[in-house]
Protein backbone atom coordinates (compact mmCIF):
# COMPACT_ATOMS: atom_id res chain seq x y z
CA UNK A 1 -19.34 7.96 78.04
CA UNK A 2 -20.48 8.42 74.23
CA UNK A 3 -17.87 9.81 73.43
CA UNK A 4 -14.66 8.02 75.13
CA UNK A 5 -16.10 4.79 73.10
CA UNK A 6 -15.13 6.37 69.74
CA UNK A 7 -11.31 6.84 71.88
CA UNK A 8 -11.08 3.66 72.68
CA UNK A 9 -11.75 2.22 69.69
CA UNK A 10 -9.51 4.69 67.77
CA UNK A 11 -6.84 4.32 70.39
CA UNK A 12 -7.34 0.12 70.03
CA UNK A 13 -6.53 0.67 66.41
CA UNK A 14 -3.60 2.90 66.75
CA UNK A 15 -1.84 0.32 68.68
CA UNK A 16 -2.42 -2.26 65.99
CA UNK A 17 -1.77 -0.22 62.90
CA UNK A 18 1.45 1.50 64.88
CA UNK A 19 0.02 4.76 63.77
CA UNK A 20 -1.01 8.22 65.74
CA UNK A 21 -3.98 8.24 67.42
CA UNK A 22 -4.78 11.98 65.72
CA UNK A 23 -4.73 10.69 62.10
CA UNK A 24 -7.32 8.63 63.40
CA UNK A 25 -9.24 10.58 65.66
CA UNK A 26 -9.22 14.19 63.74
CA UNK A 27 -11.45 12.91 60.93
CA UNK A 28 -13.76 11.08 63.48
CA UNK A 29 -14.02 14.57 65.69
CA UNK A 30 -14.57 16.23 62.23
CA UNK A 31 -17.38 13.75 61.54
CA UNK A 32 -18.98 14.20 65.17
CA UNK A 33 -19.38 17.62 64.00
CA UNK A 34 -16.60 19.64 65.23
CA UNK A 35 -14.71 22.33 63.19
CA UNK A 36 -11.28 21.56 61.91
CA UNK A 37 -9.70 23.73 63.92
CA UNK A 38 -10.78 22.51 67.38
CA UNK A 39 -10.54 18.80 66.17
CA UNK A 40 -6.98 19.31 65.21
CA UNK A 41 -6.06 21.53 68.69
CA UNK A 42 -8.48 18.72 71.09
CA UNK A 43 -6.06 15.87 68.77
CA UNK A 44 -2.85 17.62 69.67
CA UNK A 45 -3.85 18.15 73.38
CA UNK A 46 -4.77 14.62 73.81
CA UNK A 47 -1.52 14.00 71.89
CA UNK A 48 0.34 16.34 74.36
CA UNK A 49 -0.93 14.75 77.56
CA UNK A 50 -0.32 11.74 76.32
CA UNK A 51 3.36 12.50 75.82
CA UNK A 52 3.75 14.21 79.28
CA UNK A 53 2.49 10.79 80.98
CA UNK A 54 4.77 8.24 79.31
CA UNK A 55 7.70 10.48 80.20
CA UNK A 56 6.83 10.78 83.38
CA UNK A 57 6.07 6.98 83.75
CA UNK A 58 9.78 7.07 81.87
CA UNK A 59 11.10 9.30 84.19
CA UNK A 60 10.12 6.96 87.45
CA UNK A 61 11.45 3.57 85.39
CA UNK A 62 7.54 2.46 85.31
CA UNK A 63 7.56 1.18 82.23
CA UNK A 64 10.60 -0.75 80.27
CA UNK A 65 12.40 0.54 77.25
């Protein structure tokens, strides 16, 4: 639970600033202690799923473009 608080709030302020959630949430994984490496890789597999889900929600005319 820690730790999906810090992705909410980073994922909250994506939305607003129309940015990527990984050039937000890299240098907060970074902070928590992780090294670079696996904060960049557990960014881009967030970043990945992500991606997957909104085409398939895209795919089944979920959500309008």
């Amino acid at each position: 639970m820690i730790c999906s608080l810090p992705g909410i709030l980073f994922g909250f302020i994506a939305g607003l600033l129309a940015v990527g959630g990984g050039f937000l949430m890299s240098p907060l994984l970074m902070w928590m202690g992780y090294v670079t490496k696996k904060a960049v890789a557990t960014s881009t597999i967030a970043c990945c799923f992500h991606r997957v889900l909104v085409l398939s929600h895209m795919r089944h005319r979920d959500i309008p473009i």
